[in-house]
N, C-alpha and C. Protein backbone atom coordinates (compact mmCIF):
# COMPACT_ATOMS: atom_id res chain seq x y z
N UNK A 1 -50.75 -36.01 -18.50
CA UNK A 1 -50.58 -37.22 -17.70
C UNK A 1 -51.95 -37.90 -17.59
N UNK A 2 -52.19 -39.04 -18.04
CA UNK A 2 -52.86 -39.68 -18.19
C UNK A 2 -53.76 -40.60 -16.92
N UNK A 3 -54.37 -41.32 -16.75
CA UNK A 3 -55.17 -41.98 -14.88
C UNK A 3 -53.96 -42.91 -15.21
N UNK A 4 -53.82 -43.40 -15.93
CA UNK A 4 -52.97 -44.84 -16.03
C UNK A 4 -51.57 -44.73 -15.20
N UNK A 5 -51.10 -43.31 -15.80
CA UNK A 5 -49.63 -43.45 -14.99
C UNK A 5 -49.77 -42.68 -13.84
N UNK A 6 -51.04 -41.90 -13.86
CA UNK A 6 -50.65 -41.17 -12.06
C UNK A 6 -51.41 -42.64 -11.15
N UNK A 7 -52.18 -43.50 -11.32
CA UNK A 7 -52.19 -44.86 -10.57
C UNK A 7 -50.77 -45.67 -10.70
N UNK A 8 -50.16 -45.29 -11.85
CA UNK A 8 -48.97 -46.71 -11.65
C UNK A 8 -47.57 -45.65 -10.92
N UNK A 9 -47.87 -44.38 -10.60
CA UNK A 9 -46.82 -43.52 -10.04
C UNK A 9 -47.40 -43.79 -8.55
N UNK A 10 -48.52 -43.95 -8.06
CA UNK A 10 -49.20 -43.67 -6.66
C UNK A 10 -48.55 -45.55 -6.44
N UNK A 11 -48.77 -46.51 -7.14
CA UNK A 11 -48.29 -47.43 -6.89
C UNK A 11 -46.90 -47.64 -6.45
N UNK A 12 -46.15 -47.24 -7.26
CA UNK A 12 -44.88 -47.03 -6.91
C UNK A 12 -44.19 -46.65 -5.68
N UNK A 13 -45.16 -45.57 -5.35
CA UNK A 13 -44.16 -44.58 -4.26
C UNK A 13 -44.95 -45.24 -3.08
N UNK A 14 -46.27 -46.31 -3.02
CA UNK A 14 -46.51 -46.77 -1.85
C UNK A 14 -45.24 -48.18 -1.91
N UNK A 15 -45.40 -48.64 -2.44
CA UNK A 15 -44.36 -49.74 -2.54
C UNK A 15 -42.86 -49.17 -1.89
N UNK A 16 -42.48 -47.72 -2.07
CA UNK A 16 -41.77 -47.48 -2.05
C UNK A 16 -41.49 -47.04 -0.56
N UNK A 17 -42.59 -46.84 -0.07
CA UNK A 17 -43.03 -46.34 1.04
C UNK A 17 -42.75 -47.85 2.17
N UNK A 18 -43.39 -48.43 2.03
CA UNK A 18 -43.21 -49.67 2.22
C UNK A 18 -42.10 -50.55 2.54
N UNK A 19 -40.97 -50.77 1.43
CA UNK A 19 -40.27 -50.90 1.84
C UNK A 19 -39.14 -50.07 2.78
N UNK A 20 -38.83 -48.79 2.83
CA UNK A 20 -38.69 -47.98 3.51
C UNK A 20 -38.45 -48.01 4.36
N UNK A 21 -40.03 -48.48 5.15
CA UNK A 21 -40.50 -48.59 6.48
C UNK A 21 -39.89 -50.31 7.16
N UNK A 22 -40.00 -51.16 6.03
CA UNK A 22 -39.34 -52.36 6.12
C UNK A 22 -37.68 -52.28 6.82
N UNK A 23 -37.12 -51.33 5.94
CA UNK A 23 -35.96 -50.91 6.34
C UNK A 23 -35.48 -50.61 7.15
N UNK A 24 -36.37 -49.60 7.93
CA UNK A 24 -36.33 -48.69 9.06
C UNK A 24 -36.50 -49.60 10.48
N UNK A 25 -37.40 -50.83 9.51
CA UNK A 25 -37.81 -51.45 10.95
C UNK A 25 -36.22 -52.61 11.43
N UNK A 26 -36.10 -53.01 10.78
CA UNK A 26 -34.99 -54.32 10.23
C UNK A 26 -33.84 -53.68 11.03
N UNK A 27 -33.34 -51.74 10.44
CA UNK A 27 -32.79 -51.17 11.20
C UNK A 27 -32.52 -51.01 12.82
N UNK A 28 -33.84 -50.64 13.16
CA UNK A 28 -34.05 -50.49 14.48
C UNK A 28 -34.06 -52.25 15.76
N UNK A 29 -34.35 -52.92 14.54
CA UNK A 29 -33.99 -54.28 15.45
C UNK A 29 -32.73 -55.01 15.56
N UNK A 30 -32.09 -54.39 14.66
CA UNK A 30 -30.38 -54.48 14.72
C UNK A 30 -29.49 -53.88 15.62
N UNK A 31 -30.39 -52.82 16.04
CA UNK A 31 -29.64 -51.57 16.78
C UNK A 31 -29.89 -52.16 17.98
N UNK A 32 -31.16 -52.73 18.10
CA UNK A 32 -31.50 -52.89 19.50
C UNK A 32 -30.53 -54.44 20.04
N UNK A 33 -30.10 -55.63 19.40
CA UNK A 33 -29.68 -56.80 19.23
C UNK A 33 -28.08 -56.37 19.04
N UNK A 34 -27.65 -55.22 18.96
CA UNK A 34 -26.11 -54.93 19.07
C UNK A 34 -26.00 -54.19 20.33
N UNK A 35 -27.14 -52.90 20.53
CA UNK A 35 -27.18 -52.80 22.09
C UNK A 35 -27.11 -53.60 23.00
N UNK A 36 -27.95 -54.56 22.94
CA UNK A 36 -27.65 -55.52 23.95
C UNK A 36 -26.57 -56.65 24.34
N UNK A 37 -25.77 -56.54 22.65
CA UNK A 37 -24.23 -57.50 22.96
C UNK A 37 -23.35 -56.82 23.63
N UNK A 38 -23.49 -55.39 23.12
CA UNK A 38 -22.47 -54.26 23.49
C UNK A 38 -22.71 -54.25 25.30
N UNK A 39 -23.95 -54.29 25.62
CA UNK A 39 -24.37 -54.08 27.29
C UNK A 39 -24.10 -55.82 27.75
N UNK A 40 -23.99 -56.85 27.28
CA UNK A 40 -23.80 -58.10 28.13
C UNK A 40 -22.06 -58.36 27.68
N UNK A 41 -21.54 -57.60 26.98
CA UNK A 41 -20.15 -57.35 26.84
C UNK A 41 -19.30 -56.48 27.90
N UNK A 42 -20.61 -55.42 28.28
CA UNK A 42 -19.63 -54.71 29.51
C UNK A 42 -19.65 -55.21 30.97
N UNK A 43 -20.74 -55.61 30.75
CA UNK A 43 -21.05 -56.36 32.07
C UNK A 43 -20.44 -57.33 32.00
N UNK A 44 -19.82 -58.50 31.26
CA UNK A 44 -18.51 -59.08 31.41
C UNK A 44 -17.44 -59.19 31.42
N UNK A 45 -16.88 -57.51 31.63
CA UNK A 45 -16.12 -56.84 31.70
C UNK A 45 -15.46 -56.53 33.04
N UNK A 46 -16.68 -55.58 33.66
CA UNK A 46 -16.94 -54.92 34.61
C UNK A 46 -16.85 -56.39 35.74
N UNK A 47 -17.42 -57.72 35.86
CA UNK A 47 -17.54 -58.89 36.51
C UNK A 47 -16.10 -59.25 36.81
N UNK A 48 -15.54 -59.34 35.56
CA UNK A 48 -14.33 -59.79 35.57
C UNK A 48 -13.08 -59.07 36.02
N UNK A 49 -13.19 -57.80 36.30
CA UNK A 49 -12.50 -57.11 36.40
C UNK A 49 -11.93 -57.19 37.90
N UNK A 50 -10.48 -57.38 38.24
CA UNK A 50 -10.33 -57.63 39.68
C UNK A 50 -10.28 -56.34 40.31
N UNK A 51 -10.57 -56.28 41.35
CA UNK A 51 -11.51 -55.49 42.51
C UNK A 51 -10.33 -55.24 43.15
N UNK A 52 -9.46 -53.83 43.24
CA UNK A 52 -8.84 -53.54 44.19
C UNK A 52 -8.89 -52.72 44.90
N UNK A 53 -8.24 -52.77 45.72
CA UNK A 53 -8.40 -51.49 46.89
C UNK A 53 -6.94 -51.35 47.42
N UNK A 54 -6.56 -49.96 47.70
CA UNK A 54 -5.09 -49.51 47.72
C UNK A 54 -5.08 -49.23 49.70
N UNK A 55 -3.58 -49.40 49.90
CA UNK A 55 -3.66 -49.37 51.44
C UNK A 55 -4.00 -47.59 52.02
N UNK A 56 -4.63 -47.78 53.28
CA UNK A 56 -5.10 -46.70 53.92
C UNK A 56 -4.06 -45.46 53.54
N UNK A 57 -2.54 -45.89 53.38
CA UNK A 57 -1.84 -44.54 53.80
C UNK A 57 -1.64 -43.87 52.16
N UNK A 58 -2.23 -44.51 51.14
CA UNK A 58 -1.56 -44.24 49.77
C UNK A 58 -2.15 -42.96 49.42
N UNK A 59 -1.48 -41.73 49.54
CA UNK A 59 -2.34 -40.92 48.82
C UNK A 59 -2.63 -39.16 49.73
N UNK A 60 -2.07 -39.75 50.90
CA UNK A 60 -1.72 -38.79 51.86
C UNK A 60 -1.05 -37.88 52.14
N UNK A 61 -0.10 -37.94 51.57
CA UNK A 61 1.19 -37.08 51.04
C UNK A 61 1.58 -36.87 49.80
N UNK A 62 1.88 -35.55 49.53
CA UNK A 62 2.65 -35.31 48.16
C UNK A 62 3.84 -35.18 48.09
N UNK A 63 4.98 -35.23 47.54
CA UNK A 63 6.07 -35.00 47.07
C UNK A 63 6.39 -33.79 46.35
N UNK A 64 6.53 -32.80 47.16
CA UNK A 64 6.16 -31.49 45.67
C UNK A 64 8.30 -31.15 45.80
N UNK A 65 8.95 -32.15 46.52
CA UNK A 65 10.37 -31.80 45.58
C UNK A 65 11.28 -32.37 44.70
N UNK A 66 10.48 -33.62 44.39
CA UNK A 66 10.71 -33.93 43.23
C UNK A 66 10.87 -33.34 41.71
C-alpha cells in the first residue's frame, strides 16, 4: 500500500466521518421539532378536554348481587 492510497483512504473515512455526524445532527433536530408537536398536541388535548366531576354519592356502594 502505497502514501497515495492510505492519504486518499484517511480522506475518505474523514468525509465519511463527517457526514455521519451531519446525520446524527439533522437526526437529533428532528427528534427534538416532533417532540415538541407531539407535547403542544397533548396539551391541546388535555385543554380541551371537558372537566368532569361525578356526584358525591357515585361510588359508595357496590352491588355484589348482581
Amino acid at each position: 500500500m502505497d502514501i497515495s492510497s492510505i492519504a486518499a483512504l484517511s480522506t475518505d473515512m474523514a468525509q465519511a466521518n463527517v457526514a455521519a455526524e451531519a446525520q446524527v445532527a439533522i437526526l437529533k433536530k428532528t427528534m427534538n421539532i416532533e417532540g415538541a408537536a407531539a407535547l403542544q398536541l397533548l396539551q391541546a388535548a388535555v385543554e380541551a378536554a371537558p372537566q368532569v366531576s361525578n356526584p358525591p354519592h357515585l361510588g359508595n356502594s357496590v352491588d355484589t348481587t348482581a
